[in-house]
Protein backbone atom coordinates (compact mmCIF):
# COMPACT_ATOMS: atom_id res chain seq x y z
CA UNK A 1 91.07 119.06 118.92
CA UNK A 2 89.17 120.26 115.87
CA UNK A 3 89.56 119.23 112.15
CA UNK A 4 92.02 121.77 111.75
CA UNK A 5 94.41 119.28 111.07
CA UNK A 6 93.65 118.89 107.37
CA UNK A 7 95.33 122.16 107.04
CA UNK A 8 99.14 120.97 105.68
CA UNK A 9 101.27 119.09 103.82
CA UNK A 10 100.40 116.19 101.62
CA UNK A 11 103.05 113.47 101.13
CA UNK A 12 102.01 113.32 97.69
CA UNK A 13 102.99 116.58 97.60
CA UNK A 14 105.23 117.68 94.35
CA UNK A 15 108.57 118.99 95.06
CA UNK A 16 107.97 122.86 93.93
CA UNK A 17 111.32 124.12 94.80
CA UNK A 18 114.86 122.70 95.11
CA UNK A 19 115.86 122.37 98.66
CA UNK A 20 118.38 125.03 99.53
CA UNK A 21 121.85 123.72 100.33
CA UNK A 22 123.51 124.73 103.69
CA UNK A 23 126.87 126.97 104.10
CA UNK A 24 127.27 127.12 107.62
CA UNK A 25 125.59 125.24 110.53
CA UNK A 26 126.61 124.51 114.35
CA UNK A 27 124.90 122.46 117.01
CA UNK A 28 127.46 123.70 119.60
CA UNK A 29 127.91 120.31 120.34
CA UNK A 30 131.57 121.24 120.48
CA UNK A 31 132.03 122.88 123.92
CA UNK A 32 134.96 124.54 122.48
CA UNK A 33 132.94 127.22 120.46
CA UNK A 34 134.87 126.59 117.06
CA UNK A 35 133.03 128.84 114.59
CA UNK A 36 132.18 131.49 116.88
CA UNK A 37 134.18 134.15 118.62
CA UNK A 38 132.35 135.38 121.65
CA UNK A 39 132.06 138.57 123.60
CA UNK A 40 129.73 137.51 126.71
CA UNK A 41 128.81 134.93 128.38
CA UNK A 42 127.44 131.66 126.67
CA UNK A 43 128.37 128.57 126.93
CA UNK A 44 127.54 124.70 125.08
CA UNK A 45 126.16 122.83 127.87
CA UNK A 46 123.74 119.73 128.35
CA UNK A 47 120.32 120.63 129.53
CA UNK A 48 117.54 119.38 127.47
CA UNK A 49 119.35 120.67 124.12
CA UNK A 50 116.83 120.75 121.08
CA UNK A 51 119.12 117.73 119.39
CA UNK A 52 122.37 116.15 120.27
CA UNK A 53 124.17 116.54 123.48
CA UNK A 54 124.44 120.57 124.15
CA UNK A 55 123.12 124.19 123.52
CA UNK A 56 124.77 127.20 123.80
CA UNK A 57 123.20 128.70 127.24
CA UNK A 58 123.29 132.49 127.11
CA UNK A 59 122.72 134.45 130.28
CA UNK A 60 120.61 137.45 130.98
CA UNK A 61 122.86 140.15 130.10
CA UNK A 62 124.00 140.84 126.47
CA UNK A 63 126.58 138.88 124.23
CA UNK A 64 127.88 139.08 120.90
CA UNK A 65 128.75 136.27 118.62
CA UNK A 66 130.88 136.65 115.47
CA UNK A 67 131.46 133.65 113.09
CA UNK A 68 135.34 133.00 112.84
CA UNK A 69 134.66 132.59 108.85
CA UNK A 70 133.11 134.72 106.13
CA UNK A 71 130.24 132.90 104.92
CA UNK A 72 129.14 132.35 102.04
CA UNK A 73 125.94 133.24 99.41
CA UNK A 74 123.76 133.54 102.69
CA UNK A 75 120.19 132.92 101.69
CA UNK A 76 118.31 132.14 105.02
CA UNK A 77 119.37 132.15 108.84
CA UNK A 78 117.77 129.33 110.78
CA UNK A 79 118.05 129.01 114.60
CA UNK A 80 115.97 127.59 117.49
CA UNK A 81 115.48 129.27 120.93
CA UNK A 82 114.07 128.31 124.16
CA UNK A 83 113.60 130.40 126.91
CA UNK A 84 114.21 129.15 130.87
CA UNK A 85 111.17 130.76 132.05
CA UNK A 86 107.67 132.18 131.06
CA UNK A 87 109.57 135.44 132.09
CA UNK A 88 112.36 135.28 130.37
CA UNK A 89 112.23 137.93 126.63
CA UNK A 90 114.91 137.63 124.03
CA UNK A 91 116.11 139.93 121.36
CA UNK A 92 118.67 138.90 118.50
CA UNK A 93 120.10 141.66 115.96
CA UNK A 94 121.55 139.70 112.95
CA UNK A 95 123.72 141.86 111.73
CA UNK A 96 126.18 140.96 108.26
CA UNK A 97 130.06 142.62 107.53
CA UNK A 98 133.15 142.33 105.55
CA UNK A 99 135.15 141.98 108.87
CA UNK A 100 134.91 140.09 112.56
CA UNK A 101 135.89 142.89 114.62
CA UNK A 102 133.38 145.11 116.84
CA UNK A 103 134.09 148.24 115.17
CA UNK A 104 133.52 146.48 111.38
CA UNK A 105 130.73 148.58 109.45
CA UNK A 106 127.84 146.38 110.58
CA UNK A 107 124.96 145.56 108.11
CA UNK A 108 121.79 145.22 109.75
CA UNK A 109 119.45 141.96 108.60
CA UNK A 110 116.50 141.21 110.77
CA UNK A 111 115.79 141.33 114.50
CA UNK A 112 114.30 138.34 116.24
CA UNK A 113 112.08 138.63 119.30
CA UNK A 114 110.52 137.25 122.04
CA UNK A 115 108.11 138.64 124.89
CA UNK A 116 107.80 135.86 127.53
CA UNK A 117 105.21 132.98 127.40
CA UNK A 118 106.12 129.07 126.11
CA UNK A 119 109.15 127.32 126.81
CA UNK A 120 109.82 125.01 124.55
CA UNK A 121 112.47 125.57 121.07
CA UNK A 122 110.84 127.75 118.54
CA UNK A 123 112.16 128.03 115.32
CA UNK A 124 113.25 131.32 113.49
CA UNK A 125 113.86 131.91 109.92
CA UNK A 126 114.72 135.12 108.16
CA UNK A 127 116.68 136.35 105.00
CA UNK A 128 119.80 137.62 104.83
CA UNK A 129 120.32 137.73 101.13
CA UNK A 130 123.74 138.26 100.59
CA UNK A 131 125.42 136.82 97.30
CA UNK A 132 129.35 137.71 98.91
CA UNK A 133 130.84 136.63 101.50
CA UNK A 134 130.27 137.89 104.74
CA UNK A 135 130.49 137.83 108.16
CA UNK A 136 127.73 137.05 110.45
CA UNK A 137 126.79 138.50 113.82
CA UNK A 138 124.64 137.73 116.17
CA UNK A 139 123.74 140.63 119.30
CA UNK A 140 121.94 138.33 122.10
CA UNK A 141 120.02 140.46 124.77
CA UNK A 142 118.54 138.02 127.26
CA UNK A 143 116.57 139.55 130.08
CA UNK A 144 115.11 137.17 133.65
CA UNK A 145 116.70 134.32 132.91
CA UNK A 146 118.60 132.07 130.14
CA UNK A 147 118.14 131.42 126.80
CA UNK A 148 118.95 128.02 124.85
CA UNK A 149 120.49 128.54 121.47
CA UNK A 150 120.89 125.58 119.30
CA UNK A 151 120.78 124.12 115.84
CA UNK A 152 121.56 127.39 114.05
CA UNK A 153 121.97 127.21 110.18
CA UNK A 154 122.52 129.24 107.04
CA UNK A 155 121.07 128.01 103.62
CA UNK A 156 122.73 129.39 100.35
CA UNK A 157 120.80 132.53 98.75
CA UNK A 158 118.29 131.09 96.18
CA UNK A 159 119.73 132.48 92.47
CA UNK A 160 116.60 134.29 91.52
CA UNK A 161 116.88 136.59 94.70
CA UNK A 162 120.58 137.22 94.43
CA UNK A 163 119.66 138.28 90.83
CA UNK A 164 116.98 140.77 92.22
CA UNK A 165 119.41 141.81 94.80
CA UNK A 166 120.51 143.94 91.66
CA UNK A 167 117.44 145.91 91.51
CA UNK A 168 118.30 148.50 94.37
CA UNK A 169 121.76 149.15 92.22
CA UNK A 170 119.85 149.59 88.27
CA UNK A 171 117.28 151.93 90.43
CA UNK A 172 120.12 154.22 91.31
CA UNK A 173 121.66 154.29 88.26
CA UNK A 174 118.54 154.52 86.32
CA UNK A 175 118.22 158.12 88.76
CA UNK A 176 122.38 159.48 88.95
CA UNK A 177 122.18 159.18 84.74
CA UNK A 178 118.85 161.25 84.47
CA UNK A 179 121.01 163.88 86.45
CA UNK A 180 124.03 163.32 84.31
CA UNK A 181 122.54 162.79 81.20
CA UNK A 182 119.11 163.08 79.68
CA UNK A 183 120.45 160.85 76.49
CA UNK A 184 117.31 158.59 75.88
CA UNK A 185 119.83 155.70 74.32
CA UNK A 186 121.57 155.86 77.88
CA UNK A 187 118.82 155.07 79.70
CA UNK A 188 117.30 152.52 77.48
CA UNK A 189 119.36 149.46 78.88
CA UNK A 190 118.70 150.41 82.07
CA UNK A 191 115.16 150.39 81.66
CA UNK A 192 114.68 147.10 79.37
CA UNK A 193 116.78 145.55 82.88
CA UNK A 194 113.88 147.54 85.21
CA UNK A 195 111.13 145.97 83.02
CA UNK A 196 112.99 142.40 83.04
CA UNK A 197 113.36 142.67 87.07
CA UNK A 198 109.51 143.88 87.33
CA UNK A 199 108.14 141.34 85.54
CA UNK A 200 110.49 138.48 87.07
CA UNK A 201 108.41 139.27 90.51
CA UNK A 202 105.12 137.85 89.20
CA UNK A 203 107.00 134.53 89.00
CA UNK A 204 107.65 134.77 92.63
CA UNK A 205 104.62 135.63 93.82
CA UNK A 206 102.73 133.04 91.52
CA UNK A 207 105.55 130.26 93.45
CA UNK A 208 104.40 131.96 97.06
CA UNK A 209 100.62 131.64 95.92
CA UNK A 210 101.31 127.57 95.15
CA UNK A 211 102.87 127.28 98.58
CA UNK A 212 100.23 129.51 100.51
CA UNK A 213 97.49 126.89 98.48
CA UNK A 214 99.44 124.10 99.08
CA UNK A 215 99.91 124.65 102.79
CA UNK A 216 95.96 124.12 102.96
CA UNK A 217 95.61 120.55 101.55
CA UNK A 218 97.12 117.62 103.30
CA UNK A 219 97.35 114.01 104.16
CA UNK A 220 99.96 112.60 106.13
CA UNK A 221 99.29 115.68 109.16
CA UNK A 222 95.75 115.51 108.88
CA UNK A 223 96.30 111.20 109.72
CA UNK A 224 98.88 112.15 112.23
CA UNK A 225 96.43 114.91 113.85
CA UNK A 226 93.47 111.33 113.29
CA UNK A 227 96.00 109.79 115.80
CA UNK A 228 96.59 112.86 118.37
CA UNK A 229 92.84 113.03 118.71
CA UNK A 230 92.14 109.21 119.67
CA UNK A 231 95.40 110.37 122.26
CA UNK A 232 93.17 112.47 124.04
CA UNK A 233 89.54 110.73 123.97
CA UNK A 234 88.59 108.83 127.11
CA UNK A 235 87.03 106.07 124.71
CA UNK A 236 90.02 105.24 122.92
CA UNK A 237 90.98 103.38 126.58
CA UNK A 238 90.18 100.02 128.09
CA UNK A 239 90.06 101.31 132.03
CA UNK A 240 87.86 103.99 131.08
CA UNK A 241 85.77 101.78 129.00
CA UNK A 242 85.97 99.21 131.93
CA UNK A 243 84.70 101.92 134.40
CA UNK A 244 81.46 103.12 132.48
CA UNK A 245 81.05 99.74 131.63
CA UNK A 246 80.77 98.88 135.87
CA UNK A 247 78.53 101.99 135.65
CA UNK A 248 76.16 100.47 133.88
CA UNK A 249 75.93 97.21 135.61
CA UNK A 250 74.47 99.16 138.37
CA UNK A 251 72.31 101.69 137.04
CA UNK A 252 68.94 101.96 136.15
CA UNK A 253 67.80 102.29 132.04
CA UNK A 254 67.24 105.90 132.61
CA UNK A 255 70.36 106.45 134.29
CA UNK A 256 72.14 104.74 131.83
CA UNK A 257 70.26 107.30 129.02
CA UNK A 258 72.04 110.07 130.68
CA UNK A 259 75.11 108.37 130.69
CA UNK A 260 74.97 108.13 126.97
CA UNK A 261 74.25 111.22 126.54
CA UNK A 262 76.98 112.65 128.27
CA UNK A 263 79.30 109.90 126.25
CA UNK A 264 77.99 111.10 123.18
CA UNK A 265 80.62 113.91 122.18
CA UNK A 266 82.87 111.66 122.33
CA UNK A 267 81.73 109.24 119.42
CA UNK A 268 81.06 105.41 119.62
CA UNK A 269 84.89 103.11 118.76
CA UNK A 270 82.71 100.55 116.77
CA UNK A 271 80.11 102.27 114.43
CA UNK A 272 81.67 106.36 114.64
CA UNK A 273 85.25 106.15 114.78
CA UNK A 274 86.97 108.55 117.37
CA UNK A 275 85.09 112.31 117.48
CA UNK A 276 87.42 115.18 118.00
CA UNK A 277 88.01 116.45 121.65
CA UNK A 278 88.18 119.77 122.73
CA UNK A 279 89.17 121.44 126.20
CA UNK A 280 85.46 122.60 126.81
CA UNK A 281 83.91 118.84 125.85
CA UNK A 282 86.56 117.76 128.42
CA UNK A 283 85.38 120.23 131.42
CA UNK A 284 81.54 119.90 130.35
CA UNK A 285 81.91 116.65 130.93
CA UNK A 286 84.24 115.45 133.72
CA UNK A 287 82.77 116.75 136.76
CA UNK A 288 79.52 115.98 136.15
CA UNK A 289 80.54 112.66 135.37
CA UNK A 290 82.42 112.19 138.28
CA UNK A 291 79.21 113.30 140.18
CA UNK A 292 77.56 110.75 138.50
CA UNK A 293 79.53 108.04 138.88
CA UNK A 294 79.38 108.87 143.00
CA UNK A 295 75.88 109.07 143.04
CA UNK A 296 75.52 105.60 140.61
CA UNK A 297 77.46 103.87 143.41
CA UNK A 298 75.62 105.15 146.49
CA UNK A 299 74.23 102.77 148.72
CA UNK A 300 70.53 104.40 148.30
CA UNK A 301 70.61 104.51 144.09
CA UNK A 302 71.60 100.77 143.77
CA UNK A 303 69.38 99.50 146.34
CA UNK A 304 66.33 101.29 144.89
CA UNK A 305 67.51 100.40 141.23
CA UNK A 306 65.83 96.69 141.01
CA UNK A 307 69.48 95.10 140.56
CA UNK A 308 70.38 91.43 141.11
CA UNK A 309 71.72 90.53 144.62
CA UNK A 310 74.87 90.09 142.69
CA UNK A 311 75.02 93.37 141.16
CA UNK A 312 74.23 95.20 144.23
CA UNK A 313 76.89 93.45 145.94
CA UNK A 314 79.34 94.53 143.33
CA UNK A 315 78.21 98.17 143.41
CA UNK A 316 79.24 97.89 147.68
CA UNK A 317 82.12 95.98 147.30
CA UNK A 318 83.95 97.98 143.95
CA UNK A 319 82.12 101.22 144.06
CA UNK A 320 85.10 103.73 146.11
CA UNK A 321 87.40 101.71 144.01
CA UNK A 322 86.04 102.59 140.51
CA UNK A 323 85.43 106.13 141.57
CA UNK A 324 88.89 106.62 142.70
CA UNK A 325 90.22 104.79 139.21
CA UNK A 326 88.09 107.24 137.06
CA UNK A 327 89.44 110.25 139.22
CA UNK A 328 92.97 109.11 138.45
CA UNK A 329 92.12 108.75 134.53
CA UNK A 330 90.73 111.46 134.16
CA UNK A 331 93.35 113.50 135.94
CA UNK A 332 95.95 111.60 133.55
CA UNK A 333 93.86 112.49 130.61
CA UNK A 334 93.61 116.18 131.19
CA UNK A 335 97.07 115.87 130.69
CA UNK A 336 97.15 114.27 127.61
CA UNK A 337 94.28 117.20 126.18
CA UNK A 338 96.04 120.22 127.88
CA UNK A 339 99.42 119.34 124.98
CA UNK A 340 96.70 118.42 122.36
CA UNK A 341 94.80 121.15 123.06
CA UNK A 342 98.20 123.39 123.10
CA UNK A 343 99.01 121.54 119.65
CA UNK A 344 95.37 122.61 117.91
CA UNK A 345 95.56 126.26 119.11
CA UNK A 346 99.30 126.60 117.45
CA UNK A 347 97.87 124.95 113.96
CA UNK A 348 94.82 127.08 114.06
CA UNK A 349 97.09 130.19 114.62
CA UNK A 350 99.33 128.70 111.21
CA UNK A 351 96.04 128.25 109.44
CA UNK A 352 95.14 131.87 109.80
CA UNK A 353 98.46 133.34 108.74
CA UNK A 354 98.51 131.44 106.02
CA UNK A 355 94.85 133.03 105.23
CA UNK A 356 95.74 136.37 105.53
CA UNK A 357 99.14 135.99 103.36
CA UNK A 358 97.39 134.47 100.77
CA UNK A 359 94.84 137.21 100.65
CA UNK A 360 97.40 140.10 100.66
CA UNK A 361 99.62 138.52 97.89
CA UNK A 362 96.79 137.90 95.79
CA UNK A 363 96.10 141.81 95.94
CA UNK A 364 100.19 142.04 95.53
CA UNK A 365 99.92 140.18 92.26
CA UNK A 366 96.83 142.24 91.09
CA UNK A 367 98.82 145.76 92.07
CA UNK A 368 101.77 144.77 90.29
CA UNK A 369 99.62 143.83 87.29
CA UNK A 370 97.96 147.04 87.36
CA UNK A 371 101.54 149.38 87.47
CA UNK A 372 102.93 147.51 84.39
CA UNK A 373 99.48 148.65 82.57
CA UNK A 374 97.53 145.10 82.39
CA UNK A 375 94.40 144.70 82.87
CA UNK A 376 93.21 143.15 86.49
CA UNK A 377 91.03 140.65 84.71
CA UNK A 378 90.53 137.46 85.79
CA UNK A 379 91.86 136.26 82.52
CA UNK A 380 95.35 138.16 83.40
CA UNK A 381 95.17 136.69 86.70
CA UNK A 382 95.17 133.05 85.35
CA UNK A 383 97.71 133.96 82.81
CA UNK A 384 100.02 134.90 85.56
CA UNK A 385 98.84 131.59 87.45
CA UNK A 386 99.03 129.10 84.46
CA UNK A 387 100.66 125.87 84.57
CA UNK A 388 101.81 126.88 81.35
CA UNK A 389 105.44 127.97 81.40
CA UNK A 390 104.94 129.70 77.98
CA UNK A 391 101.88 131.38 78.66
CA UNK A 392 103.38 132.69 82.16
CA UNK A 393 106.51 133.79 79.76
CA UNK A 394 104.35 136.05 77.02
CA UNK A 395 102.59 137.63 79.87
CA UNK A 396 105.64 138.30 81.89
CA UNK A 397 107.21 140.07 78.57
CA UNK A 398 104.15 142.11 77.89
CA UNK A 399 104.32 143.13 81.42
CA UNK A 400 108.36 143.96 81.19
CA UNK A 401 107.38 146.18 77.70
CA UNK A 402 105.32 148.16 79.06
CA UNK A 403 107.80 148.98 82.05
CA UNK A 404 110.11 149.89 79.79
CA UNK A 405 107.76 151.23 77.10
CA UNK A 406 106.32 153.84 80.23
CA UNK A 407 109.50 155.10 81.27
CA UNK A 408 111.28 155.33 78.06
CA UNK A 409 107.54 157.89 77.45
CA UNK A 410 107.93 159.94 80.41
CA UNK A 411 112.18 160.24 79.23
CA UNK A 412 111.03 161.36 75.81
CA UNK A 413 108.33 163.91 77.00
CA UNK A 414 111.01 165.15 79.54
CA UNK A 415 108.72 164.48 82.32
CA UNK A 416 110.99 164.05 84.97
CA UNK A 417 109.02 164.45 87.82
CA UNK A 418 106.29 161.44 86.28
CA UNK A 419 109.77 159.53 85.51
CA UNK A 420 111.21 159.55 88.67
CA UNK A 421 107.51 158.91 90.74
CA UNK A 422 107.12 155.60 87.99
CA UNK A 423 111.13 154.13 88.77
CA UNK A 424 110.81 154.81 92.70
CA UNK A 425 106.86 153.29 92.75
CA UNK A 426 108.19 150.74 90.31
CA UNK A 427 111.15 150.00 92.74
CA UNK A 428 108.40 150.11 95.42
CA UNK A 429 106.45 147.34 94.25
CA UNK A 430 109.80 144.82 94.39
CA UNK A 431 110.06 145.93 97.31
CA UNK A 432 107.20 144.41 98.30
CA UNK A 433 107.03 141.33 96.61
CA UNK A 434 110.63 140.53 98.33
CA UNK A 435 109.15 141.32 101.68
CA UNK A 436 106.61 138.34 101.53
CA UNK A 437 109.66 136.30 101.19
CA UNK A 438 109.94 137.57 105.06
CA UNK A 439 106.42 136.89 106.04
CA UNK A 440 106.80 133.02 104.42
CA UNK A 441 109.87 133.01 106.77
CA UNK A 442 107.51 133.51 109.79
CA UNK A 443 105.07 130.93 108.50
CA UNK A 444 107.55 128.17 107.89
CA UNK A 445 108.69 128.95 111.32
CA UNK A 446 106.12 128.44 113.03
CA UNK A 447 104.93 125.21 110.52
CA UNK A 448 108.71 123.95 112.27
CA UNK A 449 107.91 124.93 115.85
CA UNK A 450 104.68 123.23 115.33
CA UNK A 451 106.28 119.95 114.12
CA UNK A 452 108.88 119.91 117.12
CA UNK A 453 106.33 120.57 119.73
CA UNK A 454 104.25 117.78 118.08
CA UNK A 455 106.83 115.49 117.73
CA UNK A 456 107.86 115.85 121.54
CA UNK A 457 104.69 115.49 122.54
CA UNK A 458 104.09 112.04 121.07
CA UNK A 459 107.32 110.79 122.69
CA UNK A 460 107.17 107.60 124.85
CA UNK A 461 108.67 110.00 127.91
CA UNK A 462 105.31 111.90 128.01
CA UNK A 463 103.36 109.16 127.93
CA UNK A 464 100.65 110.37 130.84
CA UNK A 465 98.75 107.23 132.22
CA UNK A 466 99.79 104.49 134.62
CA UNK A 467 98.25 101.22 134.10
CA UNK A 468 99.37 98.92 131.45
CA UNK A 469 96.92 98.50 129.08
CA UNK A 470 96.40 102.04 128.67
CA UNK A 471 99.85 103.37 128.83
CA UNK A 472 99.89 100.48 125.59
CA UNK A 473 97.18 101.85 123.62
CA UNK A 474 98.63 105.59 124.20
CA UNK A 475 101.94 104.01 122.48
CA UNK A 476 100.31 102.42 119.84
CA UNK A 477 98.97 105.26 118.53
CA UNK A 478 101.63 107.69 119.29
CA UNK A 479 104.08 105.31 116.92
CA UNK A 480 101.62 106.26 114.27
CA UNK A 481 101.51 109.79 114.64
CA UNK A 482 105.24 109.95 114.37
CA UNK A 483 105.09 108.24 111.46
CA UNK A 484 102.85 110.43 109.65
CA UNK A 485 104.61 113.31 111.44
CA UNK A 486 107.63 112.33 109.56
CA UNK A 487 106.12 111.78 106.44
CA UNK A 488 104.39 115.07 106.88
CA UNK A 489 108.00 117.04 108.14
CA UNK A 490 110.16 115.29 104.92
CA UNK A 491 107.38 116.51 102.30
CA UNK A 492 107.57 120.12 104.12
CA UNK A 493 111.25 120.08 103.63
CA UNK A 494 111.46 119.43 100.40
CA UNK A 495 108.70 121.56 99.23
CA UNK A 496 109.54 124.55 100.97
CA UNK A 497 112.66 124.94 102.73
């Protein structure tokens, strides 16, 4: 595993938002389906549920699942899926309405999907956004095989984006008056609550910049990832330790050279500390130290390699046994990389995401700068970045002016073509800004998947090796990295969700 691990989540991490408080959430772990009405076939059953006792098992086919309640101020939707098979895809439509019936005018939300591939819970998050109450709807189309729904939850909308949920209404009513009425005092209100709006967004993205930056420094993962690594490296464990140490005994100094060289990756316990492991060190290594190890314990090598009378009786009387002990390690250890391995791909994949959406909302922030008329300095950049509340505040009224101040212009020059093209592009950047609200929905997702797969995988049940002392030292270290796992998972929750 590589040093990826410093990528998230300090414990000494500061709080930057409030966490959101829940409205609706179901486990299923009442068979009876309580909250739901159903059209399909589902049903809350045991079978490795995600937490508790059951999950809602959906069959290939589709279903439909209304909630028997309006909800709400629906911020976010949160569920978990697992797939039976490698095979088996998913699609859910989340759909929003005033009523619980089939024919209800249905609000589309978001549409969740999945091709095939792992089979383990993955977490889903998206937006929903909706200040009244509603009702929610869920269209499940499973195809080869079932899908596991559980721990599904709704989090109240944050009160900054029900306020910007206002927008989409002062844009068309900025455009029906300019056909009514070309009265500039009509319009001015309108377009002092335009500028206001506009300007609001640089708050959000400066908060989605702190969390993108944030999600790169870290602690308590980084010493739970320390842990996962000495999990999966051969010298963290006495039999292994015990078998080159036989090696040794009956091998010549240059023999035992090469054996330290092909030990080396994998650092020295005393002086080095544990070196990361990856799949490729693994299969460089374990062959040709299996061939080694043959070949060290062949009749002809320890007779010709000047040992004692003692030693050479060892080698004859231990040698098929030692082989056939490192064979069985290292089989159990190939285990123990192939979910480490799994683990460091998944962060890496985070790590990048989180790359890419900090680069594009940087570029956001500068664009949105640049349509309100401000300079794309890097003094206007750290304005809009300061830890300075009041500095933040002047900037973000300068910015709101001049949205006003350019479409009050293009009003009084009766330019309304230019008027119209500044309100919809104007309109077009919120638009924006809101949908990297979405795109932190997909990383926090995936930071959630990561943490459950993690989390599982350091459980005593997976616990790969057989004898004693190492099936010990495997614990040992696994309590650890559930303990910074946890400290890792609370600061995540109430930083971000």
């Amino acid at each position: 595993m590589r040093k990826v691990f410093a990528l998230l989540l300090a414990v000494w991490l500061p709080a930057i938002s409030a966490q959101a408080a829940v409205v609706f959430s179901d486990g299923f772990e009442n068979s009876d389906g309580e909250l739901w009405r159903q059209l399909g076939d589902c049903q809350a059953l045991p079978g490795a549920p995600r937490s508790g006792e059951l999950a809602l098992q959906c069959k290939a086919g589709n279903t439909v699942l209304f909630s028997k309640e309006a909800i709400g101020e629906m911020g976010v939707l949160e569920l978990w899926l697992r797939p039976e098979t490698i095979n088996t895809s998913y699609r859910i439509h989340v759909l929003v309405a005033d009523l619980p019936s089939l024919n209800a005018l249905w609000q589309p939300v978001a549409l969740i999907e999945h091709t095939g591939g792992d089979t383990s819970f993955k977490a889903h998050r998206v937006s929903i956004d909706e200040p009244a109450r509603r009702y929610l709807r869920l269209d499940i189309e499973v195809n080869n095989g079932m899908v596991a729904l559980d721990d599904v939850m709704v989090e109240r909308i944050l009160l900054a984006t029900a306020l910007q949920k206002n927008e989409q209404r002062i844009v068309s009513g900025i455009l029906d008056k300019l056909r009514q009425d070309q009265n500039i005092a009509v319009q001015a209100e309108s377009f002092r609550t335009l500028g206001v709006n506009y300007a609001a967004q640089l708050d959000l993205q400066r908060q989605y910049l702190e969390y993108a930056n944030a999600l790169h420094s870290g602690i308590a993962l980084a010493l739970a990832g320390s842990e996962r690594n000495r999990m999966s490296n051969p010298m963290a464990y006495a039999s292994f330790r015990s078998i080159v140490s036989d090696t040794r005994r009956v091998t010549t100094p240059l023999q035992q050279a090469r054996l330290n060289s092909m030990l080396k990756p994998f650092g020295d316990l005393v002086t080095a500390g544990l070196n990361v492991v990856s799949g490729g060190t693994y299969s460089a290594f374990a062959e040709p130290f299996k061939s080694f190890l043959a070949s060290s314990f062949d009749k002809s090598n320890y007779n010709d390699a000047g040992l004692s009378r003692a030693d050479r009786k060892f080698a004859e009387q231990n040698g098929l046994k030692i082989y056939q002990d490192a064979e069985r390690f290292l089989s159990e250890l190939e285990k123990e990389l192939s979910q480490a391995a799994a683990l460091d791909n998944e962060l890496l994949a985070i790590q990048k995401n989180v790359d890419r959406f900090r680069r594009d909302l940087d570029k956001q922030l500068r664009d949105t700068l640049q349509h309100a008329s401000m300079a794309r300095s890097q003094e206007t950049i750290s304005r809009a970045l300061s830890k300075d509340e009041i500095t933040r505040q002047k900037l973000m009224a300068e910015v709101a002016g001049n949205i006003t101040l350019k479409a009050s212009s293009y009003l009084k020059e009766g330019n309304n073509t230019e008027l119209i093209r500044f309100v919809l592009k104007t309109s077009e950047q919120l638009e924006q800004t809101q949908s990297y609200k979405d795109q932190f929905n997909q990383i926090t997702s995936a930071v959630l998947t990561y943490y459950d797969r993690f989390e599982r995988s350091v459980h005593s049940s997976q616990n790969p090796f057989t004898e004693a002392a190492d099936k010990q030292i495997w614990d040992s270290h696994a309590v650890k990295a559930r303990d910074y796992l946890q400290q890792s998972k609370e600061s995540f929750n109430r930083a971000y969700l």
